[in-house]
PDB file of N, CA and C in Angstrom:
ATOM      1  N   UNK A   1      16.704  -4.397  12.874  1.00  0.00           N
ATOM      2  CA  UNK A   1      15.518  -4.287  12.037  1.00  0.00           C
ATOM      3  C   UNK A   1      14.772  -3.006  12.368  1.00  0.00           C
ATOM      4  N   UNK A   2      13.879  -2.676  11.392  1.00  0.00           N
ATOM      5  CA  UNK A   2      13.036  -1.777  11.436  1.00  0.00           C
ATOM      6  C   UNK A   2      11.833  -1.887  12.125  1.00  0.00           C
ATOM      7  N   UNK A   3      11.091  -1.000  12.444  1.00  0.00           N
ATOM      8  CA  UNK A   3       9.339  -1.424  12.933  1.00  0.00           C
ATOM      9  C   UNK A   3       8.665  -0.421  12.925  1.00  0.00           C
ATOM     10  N   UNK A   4       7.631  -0.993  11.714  1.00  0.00           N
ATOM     11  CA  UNK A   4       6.365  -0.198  11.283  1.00  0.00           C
ATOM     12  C   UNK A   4       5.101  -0.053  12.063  1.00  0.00           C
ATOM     13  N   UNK A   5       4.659   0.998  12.190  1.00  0.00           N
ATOM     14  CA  UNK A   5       3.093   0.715  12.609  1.00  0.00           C
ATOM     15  C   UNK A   5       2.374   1.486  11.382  1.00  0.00           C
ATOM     16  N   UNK A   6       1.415   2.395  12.356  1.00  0.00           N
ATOM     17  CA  UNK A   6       0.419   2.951  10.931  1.00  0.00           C
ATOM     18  C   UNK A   6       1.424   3.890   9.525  1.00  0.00           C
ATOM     19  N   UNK A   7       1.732   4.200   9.730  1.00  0.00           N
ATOM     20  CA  UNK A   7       2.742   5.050   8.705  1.00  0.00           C
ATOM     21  C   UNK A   7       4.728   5.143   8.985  1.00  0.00           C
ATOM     22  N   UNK A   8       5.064   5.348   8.126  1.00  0.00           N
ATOM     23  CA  UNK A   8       6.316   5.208   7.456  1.00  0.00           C
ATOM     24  C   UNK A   8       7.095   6.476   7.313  1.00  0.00           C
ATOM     25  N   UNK A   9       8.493   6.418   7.809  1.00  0.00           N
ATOM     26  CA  UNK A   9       9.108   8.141   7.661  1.00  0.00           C
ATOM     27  C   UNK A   9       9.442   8.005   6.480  1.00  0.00           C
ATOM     28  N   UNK A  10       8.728   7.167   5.452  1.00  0.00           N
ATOM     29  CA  UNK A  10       9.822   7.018   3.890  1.00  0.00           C
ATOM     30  C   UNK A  10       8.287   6.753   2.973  1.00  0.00           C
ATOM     31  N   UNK A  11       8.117   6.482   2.041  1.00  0.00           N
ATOM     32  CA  UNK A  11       7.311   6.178   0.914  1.00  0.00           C
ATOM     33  C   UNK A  11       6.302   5.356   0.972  1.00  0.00           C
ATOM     34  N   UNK A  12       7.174   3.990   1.854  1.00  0.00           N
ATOM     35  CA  UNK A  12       6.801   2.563   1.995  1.00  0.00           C
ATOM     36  C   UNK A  12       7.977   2.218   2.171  1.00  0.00           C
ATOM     37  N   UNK A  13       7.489   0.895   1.990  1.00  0.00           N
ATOM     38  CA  UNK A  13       8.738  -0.730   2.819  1.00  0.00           C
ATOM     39  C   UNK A  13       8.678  -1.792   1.577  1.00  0.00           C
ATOM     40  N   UNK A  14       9.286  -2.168   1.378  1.00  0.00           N
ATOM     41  CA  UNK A  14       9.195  -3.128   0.065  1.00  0.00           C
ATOM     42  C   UNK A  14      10.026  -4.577   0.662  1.00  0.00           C
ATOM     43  N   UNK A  15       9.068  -5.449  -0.049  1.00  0.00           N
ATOM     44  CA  UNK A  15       9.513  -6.945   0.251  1.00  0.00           C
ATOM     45  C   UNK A  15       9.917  -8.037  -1.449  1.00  0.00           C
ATOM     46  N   UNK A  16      11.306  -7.710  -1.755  1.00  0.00           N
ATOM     47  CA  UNK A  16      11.301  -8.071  -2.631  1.00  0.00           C
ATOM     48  C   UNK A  16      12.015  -9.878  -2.665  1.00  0.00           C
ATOM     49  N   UNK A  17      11.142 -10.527  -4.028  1.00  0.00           N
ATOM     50  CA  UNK A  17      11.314 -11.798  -4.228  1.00  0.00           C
ATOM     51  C   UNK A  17      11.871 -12.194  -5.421  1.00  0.00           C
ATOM     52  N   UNK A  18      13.154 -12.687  -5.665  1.00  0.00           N
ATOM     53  CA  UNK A  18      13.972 -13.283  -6.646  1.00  0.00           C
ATOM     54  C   UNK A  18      12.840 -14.674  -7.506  1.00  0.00           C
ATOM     55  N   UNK A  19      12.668 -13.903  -8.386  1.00  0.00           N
ATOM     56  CA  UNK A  19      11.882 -15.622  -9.240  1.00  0.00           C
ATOM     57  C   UNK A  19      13.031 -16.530 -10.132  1.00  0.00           C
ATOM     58  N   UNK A  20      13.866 -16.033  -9.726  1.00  0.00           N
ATOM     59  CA  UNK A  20      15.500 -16.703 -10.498  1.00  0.00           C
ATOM     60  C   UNK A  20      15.839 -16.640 -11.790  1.00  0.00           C
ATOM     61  N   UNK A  21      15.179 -16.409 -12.493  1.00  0.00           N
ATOM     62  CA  UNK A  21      15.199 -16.019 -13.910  1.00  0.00           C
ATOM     63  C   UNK A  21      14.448 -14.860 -14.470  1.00  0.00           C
ATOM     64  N   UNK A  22      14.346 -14.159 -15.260  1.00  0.00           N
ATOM     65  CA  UNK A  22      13.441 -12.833 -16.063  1.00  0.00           C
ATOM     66  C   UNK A  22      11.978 -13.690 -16.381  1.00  0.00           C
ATOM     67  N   UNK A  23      10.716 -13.106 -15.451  1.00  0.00           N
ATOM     68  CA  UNK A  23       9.726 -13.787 -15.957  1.00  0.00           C
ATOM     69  C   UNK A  23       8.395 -12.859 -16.255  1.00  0.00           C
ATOM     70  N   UNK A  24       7.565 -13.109 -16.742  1.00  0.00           N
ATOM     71  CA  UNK A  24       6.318 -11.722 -17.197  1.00  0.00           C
ATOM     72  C   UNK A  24       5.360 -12.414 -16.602  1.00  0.00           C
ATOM     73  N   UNK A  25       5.325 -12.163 -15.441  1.00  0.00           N
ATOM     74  CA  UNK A  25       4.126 -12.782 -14.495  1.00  0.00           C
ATOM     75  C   UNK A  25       2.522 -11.583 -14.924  1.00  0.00           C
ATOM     76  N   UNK A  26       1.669 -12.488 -14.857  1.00  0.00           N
ATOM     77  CA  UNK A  26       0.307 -11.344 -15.526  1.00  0.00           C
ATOM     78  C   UNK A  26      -0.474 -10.958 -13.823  1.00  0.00           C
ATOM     79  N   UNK A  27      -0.066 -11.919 -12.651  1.00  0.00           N
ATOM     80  CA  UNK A  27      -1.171 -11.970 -11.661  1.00  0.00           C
ATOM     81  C   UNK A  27      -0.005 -12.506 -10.283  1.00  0.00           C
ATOM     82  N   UNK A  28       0.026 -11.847  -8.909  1.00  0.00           N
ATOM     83  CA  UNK A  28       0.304 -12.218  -8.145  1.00  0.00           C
ATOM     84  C   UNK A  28      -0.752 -12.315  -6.710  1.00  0.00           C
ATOM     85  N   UNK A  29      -0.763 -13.137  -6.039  1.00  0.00           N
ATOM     86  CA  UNK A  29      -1.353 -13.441  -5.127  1.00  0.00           C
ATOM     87  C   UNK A  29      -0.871 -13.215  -3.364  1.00  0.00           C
ATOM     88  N   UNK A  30      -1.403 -12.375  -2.795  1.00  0.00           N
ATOM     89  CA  UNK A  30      -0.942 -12.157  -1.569  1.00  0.00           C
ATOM     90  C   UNK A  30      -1.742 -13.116  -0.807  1.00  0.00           C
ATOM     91  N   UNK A  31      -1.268 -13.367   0.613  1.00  0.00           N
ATOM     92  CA  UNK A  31      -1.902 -14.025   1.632  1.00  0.00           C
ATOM     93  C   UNK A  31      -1.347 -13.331   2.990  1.00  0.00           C
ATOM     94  N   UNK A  32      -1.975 -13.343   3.508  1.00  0.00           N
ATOM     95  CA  UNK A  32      -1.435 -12.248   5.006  1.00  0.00           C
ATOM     96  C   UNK A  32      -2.361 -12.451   6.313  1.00  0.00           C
ATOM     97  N   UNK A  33      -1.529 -12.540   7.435  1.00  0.00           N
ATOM     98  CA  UNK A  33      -2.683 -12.526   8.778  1.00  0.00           C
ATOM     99  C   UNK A  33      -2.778 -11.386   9.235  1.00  0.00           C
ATOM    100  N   UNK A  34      -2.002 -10.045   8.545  1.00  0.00           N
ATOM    101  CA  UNK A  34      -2.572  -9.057   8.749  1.00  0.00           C
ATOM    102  C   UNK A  34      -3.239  -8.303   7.851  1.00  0.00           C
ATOM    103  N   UNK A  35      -4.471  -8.423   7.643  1.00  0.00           N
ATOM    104  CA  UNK A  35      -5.190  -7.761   6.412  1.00  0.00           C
ATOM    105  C   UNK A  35      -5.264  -6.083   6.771  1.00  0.00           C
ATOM    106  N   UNK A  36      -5.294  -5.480   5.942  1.00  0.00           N
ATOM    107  CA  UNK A  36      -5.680  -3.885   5.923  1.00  0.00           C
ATOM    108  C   UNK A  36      -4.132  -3.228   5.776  1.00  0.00           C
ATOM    109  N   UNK A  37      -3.507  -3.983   5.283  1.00  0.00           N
ATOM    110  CA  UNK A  37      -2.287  -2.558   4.181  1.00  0.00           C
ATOM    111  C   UNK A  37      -2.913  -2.455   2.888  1.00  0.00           C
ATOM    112  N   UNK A  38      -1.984  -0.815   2.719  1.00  0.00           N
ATOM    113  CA  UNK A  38      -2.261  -1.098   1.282  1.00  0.00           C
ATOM    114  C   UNK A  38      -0.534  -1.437   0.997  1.00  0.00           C
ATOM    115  N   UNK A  39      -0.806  -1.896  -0.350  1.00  0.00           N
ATOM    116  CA  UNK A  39       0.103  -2.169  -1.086  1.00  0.00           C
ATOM    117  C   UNK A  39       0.265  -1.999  -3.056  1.00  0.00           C
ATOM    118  N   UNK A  40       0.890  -2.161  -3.808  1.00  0.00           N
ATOM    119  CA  UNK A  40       0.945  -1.901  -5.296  1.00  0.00           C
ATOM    120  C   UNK A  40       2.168  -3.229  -5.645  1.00  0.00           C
ATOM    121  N   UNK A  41       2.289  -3.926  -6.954  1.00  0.00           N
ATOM    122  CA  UNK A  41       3.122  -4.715  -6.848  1.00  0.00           C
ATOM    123  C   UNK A  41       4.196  -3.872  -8.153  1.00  0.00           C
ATOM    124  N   UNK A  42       5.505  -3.928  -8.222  1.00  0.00           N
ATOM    125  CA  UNK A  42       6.674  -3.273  -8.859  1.00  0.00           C
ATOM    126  C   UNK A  42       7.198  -5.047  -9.069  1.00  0.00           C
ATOM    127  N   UNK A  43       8.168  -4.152 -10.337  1.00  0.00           N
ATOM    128  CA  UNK A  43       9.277  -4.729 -11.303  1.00  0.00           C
ATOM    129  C   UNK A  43      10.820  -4.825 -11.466  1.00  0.00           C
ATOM    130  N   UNK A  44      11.628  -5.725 -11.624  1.00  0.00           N
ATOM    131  CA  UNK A  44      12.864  -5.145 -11.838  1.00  0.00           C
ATOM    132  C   UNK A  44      13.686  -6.090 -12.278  1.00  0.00           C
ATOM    133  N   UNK A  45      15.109  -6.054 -13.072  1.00  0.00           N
ATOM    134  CA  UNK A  45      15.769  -6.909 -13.675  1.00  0.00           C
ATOM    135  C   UNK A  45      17.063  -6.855 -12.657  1.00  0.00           C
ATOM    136  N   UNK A  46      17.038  -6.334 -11.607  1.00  0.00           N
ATOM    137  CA  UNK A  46      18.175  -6.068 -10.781  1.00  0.00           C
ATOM    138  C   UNK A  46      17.757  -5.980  -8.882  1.00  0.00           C
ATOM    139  N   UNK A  47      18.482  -6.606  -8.410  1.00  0.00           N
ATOM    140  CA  UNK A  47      17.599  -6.276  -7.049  1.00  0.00           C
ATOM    141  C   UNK A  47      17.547  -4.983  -6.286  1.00  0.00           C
ATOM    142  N   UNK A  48      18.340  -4.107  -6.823  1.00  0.00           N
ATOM    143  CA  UNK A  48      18.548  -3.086  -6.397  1.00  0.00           C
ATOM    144  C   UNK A  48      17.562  -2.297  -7.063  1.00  0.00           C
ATOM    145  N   UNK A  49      16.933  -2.316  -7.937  1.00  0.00           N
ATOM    146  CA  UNK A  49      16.325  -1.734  -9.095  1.00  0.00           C
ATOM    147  C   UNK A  49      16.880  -1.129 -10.300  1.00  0.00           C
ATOM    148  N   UNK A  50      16.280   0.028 -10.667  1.00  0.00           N
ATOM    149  CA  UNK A  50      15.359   0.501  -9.951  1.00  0.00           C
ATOM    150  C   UNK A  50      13.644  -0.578 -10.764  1.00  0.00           C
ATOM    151  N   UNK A  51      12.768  -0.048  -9.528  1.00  0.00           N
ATOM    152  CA  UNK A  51      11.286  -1.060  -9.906  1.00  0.00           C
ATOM    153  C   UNK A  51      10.406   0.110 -10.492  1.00  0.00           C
ATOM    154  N   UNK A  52       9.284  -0.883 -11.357  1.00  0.00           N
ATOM    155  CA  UNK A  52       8.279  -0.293 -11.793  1.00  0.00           C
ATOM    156  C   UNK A  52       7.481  -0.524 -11.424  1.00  0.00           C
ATOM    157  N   UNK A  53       6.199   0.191 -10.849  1.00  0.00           N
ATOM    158  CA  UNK A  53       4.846  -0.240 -10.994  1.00  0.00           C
ATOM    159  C   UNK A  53       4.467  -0.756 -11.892  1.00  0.00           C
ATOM    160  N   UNK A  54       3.555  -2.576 -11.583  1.00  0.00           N
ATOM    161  CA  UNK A  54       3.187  -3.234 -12.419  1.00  0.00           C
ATOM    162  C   UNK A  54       1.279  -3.007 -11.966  1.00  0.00           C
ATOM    163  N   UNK A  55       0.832  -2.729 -11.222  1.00  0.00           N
ATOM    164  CA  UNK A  55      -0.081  -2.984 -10.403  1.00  0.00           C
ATOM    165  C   UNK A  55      -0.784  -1.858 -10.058  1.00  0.00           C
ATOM    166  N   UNK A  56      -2.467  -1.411 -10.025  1.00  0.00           N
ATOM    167  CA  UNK A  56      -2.587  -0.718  -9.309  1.00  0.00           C
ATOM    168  C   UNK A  56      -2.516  -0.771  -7.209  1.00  0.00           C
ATOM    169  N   UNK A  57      -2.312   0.799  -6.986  1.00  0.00           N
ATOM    170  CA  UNK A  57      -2.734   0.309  -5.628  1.00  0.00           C
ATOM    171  C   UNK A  57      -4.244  -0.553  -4.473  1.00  0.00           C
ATOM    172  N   UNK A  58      -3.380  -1.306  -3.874  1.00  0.00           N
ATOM    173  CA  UNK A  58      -4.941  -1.889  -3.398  1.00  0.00           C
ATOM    174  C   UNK A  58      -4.963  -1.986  -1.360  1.00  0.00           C
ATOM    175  N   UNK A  59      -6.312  -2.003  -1.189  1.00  0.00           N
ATOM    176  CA  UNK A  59      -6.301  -2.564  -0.021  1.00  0.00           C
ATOM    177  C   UNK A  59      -6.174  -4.027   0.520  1.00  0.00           C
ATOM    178  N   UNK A  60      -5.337  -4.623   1.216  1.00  0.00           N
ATOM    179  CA  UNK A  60      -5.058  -6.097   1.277  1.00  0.00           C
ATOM    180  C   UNK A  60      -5.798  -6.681   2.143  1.00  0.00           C
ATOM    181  N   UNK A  61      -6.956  -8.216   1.759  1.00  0.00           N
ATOM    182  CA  UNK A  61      -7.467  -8.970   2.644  1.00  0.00           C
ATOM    183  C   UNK A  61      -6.633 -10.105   3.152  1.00  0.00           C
ATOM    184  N   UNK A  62      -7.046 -10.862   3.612  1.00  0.00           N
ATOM    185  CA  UNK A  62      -7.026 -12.147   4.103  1.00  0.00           C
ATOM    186  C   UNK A  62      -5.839 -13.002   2.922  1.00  0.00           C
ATOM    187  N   UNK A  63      -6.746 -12.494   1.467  1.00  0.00           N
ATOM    188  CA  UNK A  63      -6.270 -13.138   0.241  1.00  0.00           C
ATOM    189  C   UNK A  63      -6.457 -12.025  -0.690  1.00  0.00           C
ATOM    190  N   UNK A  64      -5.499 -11.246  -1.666  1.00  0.00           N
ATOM    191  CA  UNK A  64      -5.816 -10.504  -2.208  1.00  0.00           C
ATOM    192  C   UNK A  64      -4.659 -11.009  -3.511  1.00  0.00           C
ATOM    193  N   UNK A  65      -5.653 -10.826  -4.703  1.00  0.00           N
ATOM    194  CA  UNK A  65      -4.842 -11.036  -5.987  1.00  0.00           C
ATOM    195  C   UNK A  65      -4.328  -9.507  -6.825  1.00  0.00           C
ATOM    196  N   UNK A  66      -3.444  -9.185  -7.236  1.00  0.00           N
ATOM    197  CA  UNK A  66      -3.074  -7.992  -8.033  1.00  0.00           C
ATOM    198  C   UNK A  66      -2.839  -8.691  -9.764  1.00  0.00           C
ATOM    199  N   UNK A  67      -3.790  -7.944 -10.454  1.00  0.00           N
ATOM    200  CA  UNK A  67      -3.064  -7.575 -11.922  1.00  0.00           C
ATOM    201  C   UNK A  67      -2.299  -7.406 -12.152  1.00  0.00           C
ATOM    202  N   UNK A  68      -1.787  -8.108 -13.414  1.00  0.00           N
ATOM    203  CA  UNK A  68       0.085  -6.688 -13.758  1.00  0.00           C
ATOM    204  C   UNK A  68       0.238  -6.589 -14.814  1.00  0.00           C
ATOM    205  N   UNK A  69       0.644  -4.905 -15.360  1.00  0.00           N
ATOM    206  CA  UNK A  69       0.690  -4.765 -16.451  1.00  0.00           C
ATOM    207  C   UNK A  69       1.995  -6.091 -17.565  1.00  0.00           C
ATOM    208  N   UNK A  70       1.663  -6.186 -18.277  1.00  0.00           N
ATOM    209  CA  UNK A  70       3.138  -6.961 -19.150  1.00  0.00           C
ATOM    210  C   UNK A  70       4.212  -5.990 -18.924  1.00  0.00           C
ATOM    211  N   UNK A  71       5.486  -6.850 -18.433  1.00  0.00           N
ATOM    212  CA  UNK A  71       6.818  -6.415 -18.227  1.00  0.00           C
ATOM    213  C   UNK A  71       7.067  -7.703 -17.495  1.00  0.00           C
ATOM    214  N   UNK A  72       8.639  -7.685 -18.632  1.00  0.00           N
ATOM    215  CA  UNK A  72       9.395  -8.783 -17.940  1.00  0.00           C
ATOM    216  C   UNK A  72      10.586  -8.446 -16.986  1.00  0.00           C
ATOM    217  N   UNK A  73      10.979  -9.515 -15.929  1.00  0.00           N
ATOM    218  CA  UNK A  73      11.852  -9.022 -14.595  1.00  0.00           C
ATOM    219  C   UNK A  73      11.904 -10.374 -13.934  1.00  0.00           C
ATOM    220  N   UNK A  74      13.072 -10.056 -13.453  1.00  0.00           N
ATOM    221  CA  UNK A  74      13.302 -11.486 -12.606  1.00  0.00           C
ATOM    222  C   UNK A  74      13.289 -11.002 -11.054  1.00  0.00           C
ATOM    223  N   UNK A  75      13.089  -9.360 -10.530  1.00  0.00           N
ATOM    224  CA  UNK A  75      12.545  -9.413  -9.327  1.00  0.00           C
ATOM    225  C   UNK A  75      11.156  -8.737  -9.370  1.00  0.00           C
ATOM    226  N   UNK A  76      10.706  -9.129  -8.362  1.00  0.00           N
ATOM    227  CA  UNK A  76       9.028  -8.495  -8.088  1.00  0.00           C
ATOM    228  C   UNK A  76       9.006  -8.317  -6.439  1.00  0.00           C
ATOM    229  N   UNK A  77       8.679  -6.702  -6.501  1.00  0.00           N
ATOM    230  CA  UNK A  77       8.649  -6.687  -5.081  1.00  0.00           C
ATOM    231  C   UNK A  77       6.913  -5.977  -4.600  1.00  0.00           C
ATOM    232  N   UNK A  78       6.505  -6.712  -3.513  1.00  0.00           N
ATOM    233  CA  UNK A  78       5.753  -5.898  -2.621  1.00  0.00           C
ATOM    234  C   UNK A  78       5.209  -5.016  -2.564  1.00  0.00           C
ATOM    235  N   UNK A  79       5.165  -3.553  -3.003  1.00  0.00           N
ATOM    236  CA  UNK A  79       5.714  -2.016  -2.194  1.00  0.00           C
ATOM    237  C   UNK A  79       4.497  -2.229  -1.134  1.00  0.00           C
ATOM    238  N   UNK A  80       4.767  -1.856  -0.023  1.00  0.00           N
ATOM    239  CA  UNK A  80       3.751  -1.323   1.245  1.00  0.00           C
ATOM    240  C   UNK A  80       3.335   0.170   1.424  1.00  0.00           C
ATOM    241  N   UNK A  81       2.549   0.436   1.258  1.00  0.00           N
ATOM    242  CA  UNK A  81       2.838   1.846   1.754  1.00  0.00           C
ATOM    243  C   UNK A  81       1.832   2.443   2.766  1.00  0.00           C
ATOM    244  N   UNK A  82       0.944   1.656   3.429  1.00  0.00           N
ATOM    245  CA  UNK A  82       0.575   1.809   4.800  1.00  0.00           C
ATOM    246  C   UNK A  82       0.020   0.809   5.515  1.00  0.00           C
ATOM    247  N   UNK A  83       0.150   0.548   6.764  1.00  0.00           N
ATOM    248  CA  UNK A  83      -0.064  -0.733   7.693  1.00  0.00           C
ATOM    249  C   UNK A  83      -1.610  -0.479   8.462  1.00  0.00           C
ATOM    250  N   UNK A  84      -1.813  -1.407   8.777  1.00  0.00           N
ATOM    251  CA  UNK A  84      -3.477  -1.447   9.672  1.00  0.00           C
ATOM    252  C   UNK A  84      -2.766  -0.800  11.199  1.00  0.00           C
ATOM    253  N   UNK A  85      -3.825  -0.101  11.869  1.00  0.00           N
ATOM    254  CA  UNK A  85      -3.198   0.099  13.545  1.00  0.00           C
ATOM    255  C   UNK A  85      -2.776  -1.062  14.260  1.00  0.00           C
ATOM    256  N   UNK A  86      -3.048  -2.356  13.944  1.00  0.00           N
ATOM    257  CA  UNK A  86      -2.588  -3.619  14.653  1.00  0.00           C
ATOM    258  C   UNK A  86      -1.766  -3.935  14.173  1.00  0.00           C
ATOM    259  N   UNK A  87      -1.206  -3.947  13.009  1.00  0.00           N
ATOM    260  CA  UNK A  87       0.288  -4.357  12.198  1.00  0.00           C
ATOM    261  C   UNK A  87       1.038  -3.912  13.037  1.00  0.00           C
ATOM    262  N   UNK A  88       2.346  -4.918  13.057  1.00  0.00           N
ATOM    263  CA  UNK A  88       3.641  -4.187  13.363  1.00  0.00           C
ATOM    264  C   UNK A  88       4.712  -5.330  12.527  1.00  0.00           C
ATOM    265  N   UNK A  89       5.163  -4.675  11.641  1.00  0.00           N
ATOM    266  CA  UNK A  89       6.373  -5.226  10.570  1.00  0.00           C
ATOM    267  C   UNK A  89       7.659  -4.921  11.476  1.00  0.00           C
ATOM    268  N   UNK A  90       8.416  -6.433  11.328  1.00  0.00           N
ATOM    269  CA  UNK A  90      10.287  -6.265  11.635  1.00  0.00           C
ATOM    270  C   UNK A  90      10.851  -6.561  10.791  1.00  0.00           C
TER     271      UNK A  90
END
């Protein structure tokens, strides 16, 4: 595995989730015990991609909800693209 702290030798880190079928989700909901990444939520009909931004970027609490533009996809991933100084992702 990999391990993140405050920044990334790449873009971000993406955590992608199979919803098993093509679906046009309008709203996803994060929950995390590490609050303070940011993150943006992406699209895709393939797991490989390639993904779209559905989402603007945000800073993540405790509980943080994202918008999404309409587009349908049966994966939805994550993107991360920076961690709090106490994070550490494997």
């Amino acid at each position: 595995s990999e391990r993140y702290r405050r920044s990334f030798a790449k873009t971000g880190i993406g955590l992608v989730l199979d919803a098993g079928r093509p679906v046009r989700a309008n709203r996803v909901v994060v929950a995390t015990e590490t609050p303070g990444y940011t993150a943006d939520v992406r699209v895709a009909s393939s797991p490989g991609g390639p993904f779209v931004s559905v989402s603007k970027e945000q800073l993540l609490e405790a509980r943080s909800g994202f918008a999404l533009a309409p587009r349908s996809g049966r994966y939805l991933m994550l993107w991360i693209t920076s961690m709090p100084d106490s994070a550490i992702m494997s």
